[in-house]
PDB file of N, CA and C in Angstrom:
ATOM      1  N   UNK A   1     -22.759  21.347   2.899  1.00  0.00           N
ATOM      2  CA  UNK A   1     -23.069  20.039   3.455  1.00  0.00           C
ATOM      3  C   UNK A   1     -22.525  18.962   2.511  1.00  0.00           C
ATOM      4  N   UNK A   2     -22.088  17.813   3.384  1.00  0.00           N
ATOM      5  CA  UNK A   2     -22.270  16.736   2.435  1.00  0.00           C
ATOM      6  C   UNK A   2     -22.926  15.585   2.574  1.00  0.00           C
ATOM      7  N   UNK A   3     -23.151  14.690   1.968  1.00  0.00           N
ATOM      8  CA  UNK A   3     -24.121  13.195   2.118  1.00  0.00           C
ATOM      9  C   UNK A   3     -22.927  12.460   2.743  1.00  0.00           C
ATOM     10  N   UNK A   4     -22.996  11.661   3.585  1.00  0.00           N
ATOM     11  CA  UNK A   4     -21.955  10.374   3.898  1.00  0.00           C
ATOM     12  C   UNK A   4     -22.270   9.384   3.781  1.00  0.00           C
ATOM     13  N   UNK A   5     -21.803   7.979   3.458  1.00  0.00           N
ATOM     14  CA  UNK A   5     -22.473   6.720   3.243  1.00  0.00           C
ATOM     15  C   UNK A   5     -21.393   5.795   3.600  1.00  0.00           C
ATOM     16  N   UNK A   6     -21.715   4.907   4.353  1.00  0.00           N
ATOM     17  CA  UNK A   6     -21.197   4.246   4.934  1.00  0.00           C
ATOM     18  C   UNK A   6     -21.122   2.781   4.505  1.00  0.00           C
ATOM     19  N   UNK A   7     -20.349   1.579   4.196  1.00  0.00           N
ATOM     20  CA  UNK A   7     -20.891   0.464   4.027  1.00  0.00           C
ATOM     21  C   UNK A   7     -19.864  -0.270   4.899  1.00  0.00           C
ATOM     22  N   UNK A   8     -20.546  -1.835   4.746  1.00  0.00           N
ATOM     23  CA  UNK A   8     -19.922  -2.983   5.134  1.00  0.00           C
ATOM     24  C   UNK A   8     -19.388  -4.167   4.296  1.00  0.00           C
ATOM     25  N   UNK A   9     -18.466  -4.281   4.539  1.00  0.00           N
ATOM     26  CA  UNK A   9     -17.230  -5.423   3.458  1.00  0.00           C
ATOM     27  C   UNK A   9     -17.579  -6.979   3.723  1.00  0.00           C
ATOM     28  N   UNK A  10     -17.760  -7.613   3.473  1.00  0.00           N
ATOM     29  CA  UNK A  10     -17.766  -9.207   3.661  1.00  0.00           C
ATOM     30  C   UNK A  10     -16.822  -9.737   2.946  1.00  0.00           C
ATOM     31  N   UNK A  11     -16.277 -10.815   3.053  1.00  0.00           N
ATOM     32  CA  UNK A  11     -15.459 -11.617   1.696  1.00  0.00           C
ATOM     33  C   UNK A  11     -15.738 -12.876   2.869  1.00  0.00           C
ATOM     34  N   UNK A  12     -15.848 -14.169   1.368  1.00  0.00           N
ATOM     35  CA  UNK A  12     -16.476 -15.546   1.586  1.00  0.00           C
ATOM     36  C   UNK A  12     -14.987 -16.482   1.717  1.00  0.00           C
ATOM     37  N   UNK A  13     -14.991 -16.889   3.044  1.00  0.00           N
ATOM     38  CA  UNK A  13     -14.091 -17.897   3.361  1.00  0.00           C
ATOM     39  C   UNK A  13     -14.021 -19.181   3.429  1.00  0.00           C
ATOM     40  N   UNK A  14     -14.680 -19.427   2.466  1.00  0.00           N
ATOM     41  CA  UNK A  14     -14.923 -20.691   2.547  1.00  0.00           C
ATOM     42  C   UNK A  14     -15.019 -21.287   0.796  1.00  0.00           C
ATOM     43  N   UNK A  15     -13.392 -22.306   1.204  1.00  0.00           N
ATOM     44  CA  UNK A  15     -12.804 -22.569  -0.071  1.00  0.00           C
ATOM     45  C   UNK A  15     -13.083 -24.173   0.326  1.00  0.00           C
ATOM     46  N   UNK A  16     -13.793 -24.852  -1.088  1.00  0.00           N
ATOM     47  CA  UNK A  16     -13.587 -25.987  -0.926  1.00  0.00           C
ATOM     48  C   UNK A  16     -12.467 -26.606  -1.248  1.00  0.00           C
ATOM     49  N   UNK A  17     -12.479 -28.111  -0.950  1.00  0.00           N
ATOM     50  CA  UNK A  17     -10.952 -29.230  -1.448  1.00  0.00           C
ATOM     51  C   UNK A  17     -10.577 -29.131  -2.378  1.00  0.00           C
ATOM     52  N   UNK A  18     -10.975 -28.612  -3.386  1.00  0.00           N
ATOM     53  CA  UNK A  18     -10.649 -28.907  -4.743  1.00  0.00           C
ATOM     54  C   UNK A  18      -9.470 -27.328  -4.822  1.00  0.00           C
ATOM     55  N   UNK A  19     -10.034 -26.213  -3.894  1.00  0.00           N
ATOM     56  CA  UNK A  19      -9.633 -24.992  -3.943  1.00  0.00           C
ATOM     57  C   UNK A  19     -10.874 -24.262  -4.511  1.00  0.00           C
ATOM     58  N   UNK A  20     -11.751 -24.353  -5.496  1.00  0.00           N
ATOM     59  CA  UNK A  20     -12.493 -23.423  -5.078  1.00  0.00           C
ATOM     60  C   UNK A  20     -13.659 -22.896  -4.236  1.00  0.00           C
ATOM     61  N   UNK A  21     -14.116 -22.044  -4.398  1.00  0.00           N
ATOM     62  CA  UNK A  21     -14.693 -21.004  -3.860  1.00  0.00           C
ATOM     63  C   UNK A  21     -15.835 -21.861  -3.178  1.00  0.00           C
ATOM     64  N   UNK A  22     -16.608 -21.905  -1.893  1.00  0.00           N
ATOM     65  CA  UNK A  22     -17.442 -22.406  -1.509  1.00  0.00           C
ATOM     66  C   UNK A  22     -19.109 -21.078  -1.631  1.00  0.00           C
ATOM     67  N   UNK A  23     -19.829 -21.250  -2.414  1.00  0.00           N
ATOM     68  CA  UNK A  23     -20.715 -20.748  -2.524  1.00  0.00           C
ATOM     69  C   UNK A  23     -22.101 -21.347  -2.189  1.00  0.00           C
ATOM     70  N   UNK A  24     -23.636 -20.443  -2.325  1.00  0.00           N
ATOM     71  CA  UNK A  24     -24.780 -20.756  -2.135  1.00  0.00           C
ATOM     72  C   UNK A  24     -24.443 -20.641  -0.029  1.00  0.00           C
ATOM     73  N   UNK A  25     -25.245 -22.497   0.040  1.00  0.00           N
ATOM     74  CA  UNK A  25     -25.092 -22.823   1.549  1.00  0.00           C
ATOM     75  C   UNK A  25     -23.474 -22.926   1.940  1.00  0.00           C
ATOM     76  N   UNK A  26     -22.773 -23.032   1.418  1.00  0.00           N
ATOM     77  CA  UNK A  26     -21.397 -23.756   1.322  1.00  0.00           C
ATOM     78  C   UNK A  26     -20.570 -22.245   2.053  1.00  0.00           C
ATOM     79  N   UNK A  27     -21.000 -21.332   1.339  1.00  0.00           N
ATOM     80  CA  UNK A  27     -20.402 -19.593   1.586  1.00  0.00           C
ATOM     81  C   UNK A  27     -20.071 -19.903   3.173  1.00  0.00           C
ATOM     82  N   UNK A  28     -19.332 -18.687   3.242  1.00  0.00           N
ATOM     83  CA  UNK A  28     -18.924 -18.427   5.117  1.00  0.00           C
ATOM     84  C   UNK A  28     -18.419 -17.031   4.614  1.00  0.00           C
ATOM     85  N   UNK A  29     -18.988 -15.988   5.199  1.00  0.00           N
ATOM     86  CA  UNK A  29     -19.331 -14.930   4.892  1.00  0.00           C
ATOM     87  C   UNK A  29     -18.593 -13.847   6.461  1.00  0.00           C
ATOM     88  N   UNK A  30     -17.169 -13.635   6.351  1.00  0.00           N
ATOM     89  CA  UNK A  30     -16.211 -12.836   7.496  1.00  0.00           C
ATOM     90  C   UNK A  30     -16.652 -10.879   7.468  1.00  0.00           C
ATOM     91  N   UNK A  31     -17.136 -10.658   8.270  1.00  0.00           N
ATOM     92  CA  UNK A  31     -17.097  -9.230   8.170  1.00  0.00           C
ATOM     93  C   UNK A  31     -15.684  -8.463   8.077  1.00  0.00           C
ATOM     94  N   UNK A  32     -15.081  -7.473   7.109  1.00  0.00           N
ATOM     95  CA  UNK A  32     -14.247  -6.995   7.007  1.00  0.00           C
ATOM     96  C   UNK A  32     -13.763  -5.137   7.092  1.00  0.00           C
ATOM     97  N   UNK A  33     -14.861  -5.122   7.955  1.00  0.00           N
ATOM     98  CA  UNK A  33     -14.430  -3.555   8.116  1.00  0.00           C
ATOM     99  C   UNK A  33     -16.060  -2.794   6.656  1.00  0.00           C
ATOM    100  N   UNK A  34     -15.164  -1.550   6.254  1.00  0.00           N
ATOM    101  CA  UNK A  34     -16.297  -1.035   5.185  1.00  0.00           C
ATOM    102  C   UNK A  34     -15.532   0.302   4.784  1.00  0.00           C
ATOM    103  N   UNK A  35     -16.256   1.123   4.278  1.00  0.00           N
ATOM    104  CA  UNK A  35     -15.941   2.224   3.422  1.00  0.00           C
ATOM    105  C   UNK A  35     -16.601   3.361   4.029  1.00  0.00           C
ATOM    106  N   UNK A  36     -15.875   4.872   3.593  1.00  0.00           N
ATOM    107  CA  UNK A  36     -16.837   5.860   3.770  1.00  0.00           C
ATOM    108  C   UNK A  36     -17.052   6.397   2.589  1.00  0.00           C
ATOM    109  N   UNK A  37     -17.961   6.943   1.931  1.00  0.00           N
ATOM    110  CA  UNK A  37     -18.215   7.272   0.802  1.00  0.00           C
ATOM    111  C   UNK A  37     -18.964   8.844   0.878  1.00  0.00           C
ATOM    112  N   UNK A  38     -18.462   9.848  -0.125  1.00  0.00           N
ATOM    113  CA  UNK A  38     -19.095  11.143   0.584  1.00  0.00           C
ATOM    114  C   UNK A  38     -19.480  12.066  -1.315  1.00  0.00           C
ATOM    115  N   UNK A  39     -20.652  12.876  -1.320  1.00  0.00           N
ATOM    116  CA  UNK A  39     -20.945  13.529  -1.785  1.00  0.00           C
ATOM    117  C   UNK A  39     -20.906  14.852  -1.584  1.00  0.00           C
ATOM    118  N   UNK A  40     -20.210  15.677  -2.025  1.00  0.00           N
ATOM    119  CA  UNK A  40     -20.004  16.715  -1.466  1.00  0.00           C
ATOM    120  C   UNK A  40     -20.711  17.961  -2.234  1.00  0.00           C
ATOM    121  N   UNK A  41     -20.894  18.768  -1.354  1.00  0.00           N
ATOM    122  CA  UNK A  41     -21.593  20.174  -2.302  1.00  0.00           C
ATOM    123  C   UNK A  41     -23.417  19.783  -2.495  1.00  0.00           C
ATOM    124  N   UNK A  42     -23.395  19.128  -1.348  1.00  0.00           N
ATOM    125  CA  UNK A  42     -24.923  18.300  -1.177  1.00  0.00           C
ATOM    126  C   UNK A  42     -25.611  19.252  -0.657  1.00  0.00           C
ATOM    127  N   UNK A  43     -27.111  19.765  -0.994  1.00  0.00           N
ATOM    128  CA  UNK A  43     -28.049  20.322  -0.364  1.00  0.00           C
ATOM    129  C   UNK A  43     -29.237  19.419  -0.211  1.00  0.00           C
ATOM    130  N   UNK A  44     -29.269  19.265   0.694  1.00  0.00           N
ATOM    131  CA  UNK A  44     -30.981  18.438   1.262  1.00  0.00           C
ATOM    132  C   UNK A  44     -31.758  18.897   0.793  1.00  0.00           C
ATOM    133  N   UNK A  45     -31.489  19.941   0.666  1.00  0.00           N
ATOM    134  CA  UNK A  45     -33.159  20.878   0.845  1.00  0.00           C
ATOM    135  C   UNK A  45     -33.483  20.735  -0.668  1.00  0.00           C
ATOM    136  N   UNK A  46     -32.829  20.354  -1.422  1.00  0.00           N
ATOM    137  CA  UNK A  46     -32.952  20.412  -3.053  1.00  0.00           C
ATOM    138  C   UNK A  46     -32.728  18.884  -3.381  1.00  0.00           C
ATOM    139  N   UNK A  47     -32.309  17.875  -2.684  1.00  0.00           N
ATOM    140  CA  UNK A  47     -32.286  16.715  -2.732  1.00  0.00           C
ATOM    141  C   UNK A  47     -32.750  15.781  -1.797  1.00  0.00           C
ATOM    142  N   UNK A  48     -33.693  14.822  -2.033  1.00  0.00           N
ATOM    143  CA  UNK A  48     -33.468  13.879  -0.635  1.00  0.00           C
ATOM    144  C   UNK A  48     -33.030  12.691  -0.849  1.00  0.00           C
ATOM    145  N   UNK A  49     -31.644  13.020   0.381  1.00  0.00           N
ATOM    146  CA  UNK A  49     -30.993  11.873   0.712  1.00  0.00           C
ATOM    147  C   UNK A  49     -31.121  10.810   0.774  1.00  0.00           C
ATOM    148  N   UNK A  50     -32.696   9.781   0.771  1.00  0.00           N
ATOM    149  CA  UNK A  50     -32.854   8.576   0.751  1.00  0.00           C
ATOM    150  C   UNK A  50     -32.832   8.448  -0.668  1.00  0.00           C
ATOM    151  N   UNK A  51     -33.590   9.044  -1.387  1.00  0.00           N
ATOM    152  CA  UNK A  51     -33.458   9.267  -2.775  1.00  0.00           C
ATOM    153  C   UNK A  51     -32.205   9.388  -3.674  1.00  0.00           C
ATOM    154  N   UNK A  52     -30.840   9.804  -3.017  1.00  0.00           N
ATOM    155  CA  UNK A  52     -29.478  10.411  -3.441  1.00  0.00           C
ATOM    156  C   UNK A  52     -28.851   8.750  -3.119  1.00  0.00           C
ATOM    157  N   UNK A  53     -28.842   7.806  -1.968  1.00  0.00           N
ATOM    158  CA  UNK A  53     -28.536   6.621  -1.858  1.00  0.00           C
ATOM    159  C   UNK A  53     -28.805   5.717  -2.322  1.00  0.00           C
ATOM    160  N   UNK A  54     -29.863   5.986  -3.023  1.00  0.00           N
ATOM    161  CA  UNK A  54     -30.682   4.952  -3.678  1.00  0.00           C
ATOM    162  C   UNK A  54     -30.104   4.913  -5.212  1.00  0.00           C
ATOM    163  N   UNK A  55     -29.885   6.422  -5.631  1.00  0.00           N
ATOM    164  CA  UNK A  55     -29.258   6.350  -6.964  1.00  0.00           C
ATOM    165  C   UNK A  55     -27.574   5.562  -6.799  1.00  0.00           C
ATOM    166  N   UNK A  56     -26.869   6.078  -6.039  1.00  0.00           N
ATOM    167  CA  UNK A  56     -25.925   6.062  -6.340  1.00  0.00           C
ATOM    168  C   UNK A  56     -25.370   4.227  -5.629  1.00  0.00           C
ATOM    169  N   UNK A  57     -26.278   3.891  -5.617  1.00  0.00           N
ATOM    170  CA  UNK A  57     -26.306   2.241  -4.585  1.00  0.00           C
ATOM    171  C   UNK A  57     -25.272   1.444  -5.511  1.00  0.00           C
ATOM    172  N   UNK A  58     -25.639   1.432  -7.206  1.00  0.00           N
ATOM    173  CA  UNK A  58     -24.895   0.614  -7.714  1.00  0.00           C
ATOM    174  C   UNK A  58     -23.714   1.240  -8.105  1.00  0.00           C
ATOM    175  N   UNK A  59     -22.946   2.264  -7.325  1.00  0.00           N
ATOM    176  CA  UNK A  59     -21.740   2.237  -7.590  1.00  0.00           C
ATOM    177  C   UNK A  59     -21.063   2.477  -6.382  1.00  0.00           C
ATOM    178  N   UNK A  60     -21.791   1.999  -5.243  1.00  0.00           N
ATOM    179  CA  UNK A  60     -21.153   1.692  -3.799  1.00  0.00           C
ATOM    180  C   UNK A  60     -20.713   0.066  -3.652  1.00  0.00           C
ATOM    181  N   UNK A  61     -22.223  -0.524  -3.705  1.00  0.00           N
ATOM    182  CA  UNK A  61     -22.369  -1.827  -3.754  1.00  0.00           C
ATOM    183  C   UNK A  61     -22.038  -3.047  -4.854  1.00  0.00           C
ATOM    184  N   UNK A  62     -21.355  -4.184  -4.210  1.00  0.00           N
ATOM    185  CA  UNK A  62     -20.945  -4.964  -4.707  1.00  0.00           C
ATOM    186  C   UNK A  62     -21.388  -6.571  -3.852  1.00  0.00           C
ATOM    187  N   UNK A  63     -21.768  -7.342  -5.237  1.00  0.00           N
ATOM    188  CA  UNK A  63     -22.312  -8.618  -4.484  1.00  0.00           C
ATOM    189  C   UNK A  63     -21.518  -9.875  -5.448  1.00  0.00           C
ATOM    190  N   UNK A  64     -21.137 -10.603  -5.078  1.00  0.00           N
ATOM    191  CA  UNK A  64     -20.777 -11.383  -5.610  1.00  0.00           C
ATOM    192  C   UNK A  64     -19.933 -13.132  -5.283  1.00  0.00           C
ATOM    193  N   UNK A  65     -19.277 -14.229  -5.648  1.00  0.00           N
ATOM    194  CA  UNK A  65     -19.094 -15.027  -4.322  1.00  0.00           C
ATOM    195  C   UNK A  65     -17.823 -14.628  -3.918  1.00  0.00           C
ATOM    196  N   UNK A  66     -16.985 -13.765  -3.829  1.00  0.00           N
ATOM    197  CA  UNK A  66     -16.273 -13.733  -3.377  1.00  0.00           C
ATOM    198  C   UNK A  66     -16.396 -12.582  -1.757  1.00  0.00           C
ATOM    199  N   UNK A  67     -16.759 -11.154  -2.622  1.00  0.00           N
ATOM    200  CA  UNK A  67     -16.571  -9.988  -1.679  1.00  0.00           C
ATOM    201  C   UNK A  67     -18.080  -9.606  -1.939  1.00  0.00           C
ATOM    202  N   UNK A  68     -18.826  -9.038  -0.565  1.00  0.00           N
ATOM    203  CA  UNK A  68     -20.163  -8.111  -0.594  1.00  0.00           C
ATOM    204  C   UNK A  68     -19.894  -7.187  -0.246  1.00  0.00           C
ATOM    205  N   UNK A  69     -20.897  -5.919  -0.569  1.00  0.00           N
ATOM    206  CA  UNK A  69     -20.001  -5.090   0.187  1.00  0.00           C
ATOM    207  C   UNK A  69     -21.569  -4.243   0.327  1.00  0.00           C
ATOM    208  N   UNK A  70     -22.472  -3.761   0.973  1.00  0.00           N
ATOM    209  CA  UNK A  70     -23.494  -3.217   1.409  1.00  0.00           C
ATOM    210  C   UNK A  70     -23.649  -1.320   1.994  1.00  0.00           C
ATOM    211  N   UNK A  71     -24.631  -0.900   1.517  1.00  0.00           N
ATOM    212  CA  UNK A  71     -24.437   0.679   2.169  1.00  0.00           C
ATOM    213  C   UNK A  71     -25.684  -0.330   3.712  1.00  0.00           C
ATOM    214  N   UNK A  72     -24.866   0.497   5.109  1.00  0.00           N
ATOM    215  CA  UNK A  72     -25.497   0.135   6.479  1.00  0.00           C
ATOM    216  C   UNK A  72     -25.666   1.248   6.724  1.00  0.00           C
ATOM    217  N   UNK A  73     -25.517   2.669   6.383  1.00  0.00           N
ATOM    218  CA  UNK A  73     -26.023   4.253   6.974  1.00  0.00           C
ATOM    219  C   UNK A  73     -25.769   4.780   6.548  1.00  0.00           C
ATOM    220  N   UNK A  74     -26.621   6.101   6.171  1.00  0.00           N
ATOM    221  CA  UNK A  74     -25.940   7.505   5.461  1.00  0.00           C
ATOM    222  C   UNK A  74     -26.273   8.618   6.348  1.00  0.00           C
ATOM    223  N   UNK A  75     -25.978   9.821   6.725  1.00  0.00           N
ATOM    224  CA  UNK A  75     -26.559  11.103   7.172  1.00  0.00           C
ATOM    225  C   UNK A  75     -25.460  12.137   6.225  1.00  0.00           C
ATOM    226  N   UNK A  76     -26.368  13.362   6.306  1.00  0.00           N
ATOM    227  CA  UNK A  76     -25.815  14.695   6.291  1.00  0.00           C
ATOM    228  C   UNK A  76     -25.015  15.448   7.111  1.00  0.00           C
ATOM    229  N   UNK A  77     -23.901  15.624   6.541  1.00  0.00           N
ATOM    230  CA  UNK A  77     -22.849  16.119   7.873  1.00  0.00           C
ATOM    231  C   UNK A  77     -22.445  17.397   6.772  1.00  0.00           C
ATOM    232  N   UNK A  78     -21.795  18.434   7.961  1.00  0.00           N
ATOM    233  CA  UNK A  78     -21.345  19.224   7.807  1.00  0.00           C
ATOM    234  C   UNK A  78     -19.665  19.403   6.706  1.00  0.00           C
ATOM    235  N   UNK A  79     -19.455  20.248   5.884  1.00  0.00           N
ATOM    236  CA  UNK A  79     -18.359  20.499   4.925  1.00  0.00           C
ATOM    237  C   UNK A  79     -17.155  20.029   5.531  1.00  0.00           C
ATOM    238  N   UNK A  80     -17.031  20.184   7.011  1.00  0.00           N
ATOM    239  CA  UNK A  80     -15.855  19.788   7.640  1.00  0.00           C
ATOM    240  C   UNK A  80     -15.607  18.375   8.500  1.00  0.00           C
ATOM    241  N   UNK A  81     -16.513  17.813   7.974  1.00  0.00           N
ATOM    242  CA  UNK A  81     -16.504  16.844   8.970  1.00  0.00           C
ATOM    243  C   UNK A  81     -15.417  15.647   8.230  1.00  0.00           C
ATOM    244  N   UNK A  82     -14.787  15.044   9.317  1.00  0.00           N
ATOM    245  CA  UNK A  82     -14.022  14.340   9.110  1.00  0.00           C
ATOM    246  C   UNK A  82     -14.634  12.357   9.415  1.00  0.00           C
ATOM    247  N   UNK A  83     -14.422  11.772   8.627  1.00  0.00           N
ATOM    248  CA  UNK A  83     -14.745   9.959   9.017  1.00  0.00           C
ATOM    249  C   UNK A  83     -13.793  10.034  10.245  1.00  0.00           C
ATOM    250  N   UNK A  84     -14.028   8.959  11.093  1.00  0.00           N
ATOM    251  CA  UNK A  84     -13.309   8.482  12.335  1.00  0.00           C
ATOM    252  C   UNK A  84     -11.643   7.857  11.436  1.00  0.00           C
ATOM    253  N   UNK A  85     -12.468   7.131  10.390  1.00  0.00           N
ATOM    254  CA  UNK A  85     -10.241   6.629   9.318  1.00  0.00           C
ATOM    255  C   UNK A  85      -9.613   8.297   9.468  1.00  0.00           C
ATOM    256  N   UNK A  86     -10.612   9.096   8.728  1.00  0.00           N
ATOM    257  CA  UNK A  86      -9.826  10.498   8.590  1.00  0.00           C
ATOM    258  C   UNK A  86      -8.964  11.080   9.923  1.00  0.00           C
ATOM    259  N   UNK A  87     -10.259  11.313  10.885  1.00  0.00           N
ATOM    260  CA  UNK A  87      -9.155  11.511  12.113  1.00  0.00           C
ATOM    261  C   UNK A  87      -8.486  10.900  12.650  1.00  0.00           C
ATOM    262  N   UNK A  88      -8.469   9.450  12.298  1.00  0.00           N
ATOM    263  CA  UNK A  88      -6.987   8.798  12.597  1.00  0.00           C
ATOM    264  C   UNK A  88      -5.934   8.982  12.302  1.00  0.00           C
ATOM    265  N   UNK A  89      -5.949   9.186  10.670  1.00  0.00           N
ATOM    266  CA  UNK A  89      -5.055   9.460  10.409  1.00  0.00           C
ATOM    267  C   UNK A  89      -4.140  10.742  10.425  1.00  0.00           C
ATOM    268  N   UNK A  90      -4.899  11.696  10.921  1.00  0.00           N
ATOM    269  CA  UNK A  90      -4.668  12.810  11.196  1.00  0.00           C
ATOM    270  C   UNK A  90      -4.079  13.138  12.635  1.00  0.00           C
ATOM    271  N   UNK A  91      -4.203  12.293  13.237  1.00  0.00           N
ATOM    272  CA  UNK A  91      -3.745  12.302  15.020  1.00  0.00           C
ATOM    273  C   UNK A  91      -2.676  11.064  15.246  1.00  0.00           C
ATOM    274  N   UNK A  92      -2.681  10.147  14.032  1.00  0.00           N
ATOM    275  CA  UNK A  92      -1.366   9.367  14.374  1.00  0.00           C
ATOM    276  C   UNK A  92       0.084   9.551  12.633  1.00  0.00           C
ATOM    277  N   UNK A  93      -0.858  10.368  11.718  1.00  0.00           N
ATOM    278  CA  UNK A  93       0.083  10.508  10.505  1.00  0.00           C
ATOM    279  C   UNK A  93       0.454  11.865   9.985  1.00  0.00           C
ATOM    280  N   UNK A  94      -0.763  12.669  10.876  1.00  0.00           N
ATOM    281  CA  UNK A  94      -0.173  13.932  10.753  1.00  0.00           C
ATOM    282  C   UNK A  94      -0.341  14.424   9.169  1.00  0.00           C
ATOM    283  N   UNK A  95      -1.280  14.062   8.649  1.00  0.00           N
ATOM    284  CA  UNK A  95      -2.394  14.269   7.338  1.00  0.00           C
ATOM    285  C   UNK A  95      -2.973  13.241   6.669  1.00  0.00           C
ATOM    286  N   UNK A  96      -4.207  13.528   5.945  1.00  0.00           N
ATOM    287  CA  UNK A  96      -4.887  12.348   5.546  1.00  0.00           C
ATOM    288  C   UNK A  96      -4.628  12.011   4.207  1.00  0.00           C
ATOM    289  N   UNK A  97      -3.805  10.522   4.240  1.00  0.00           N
ATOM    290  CA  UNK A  97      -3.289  10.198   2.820  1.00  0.00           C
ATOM    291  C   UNK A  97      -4.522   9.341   2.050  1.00  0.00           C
ATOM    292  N   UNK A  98      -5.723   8.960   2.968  1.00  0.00           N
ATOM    293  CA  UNK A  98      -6.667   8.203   2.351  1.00  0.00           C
ATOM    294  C   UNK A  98      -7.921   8.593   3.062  1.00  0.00           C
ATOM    295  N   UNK A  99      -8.529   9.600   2.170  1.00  0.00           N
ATOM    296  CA  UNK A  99      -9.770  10.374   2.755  1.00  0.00           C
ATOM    297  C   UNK A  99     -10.791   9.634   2.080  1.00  0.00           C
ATOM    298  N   UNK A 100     -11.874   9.718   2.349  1.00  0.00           N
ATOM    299  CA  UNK A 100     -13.411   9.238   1.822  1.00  0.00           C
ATOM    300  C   UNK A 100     -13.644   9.447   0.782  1.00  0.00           C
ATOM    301  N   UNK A 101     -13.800   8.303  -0.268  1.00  0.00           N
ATOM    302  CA  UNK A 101     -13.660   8.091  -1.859  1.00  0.00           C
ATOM    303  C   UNK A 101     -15.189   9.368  -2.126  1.00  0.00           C
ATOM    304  N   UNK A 102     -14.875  10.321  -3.234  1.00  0.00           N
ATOM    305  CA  UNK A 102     -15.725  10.807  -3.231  1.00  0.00           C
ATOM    306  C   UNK A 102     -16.856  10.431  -4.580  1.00  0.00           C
ATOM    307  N   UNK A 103     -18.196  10.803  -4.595  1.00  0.00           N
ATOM    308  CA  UNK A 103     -19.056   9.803  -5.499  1.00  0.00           C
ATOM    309  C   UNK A 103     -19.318  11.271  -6.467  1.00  0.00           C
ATOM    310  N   UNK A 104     -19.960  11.111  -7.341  1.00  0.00           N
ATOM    311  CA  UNK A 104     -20.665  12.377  -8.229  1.00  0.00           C
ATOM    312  C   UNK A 104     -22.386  11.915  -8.445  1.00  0.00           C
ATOM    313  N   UNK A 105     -23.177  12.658  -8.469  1.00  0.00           N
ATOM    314  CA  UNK A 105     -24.259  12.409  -8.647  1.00  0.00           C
ATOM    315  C   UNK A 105     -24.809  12.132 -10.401  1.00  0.00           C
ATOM    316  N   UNK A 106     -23.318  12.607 -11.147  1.00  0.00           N
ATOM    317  CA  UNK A 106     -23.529  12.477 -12.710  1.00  0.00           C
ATOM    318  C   UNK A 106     -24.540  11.287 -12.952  1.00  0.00           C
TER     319      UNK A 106
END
């Protein structure tokens, strides 16, 4: 089995006159897609997964004024399972040159 984790990307569009960065109320906050993130060689039964996301949060997540970037779901999937990027790329490139960054529980 492995853990999968999923997040969501933001980056803040909103630059003031001067050129910089519009932050606080000022922010404008664009959704940009997200990540898949995978642990592999995962057993549930010896770990729990809310517990396994929770550790590994600060090296998914990123907050800051430019880019956020949030975990929105995790489940347990099977050794073979492929992300929806993976089988894309596999049905229009004919192998996967950018598979799901993998995490370590170190």
């Amino acid at each position: 089995m492995k853990l999968l984790i999923t997040t969501q990307v933001y980056e803040n569009y909103a630059w003031n006159e001067d050129g910089s960065i519009g932050t606080g109320e000022a922010a404008y906050w664009k959704a940009k897609g997200g990540s898949d993130y995978v642990i592999r060689n995962f057993d549930p039964t010896r770990y729990a997964p809310g517990i396994v996301v929770e550790l590994v949060r600060p090296k998914v997540e990123s907050d800051n004024d430019y880019v956020r970037e949030h975990i929105v779901d995790w489940s347990v999937v099977e050794d073979d399972y492929l992300t929806q990027f993976e089988r894309d790329q596999l049905e229009y490139d004919g192998s996967i040159m950018f598979p799901a960054q993998e995490l370590e529980l170190a």
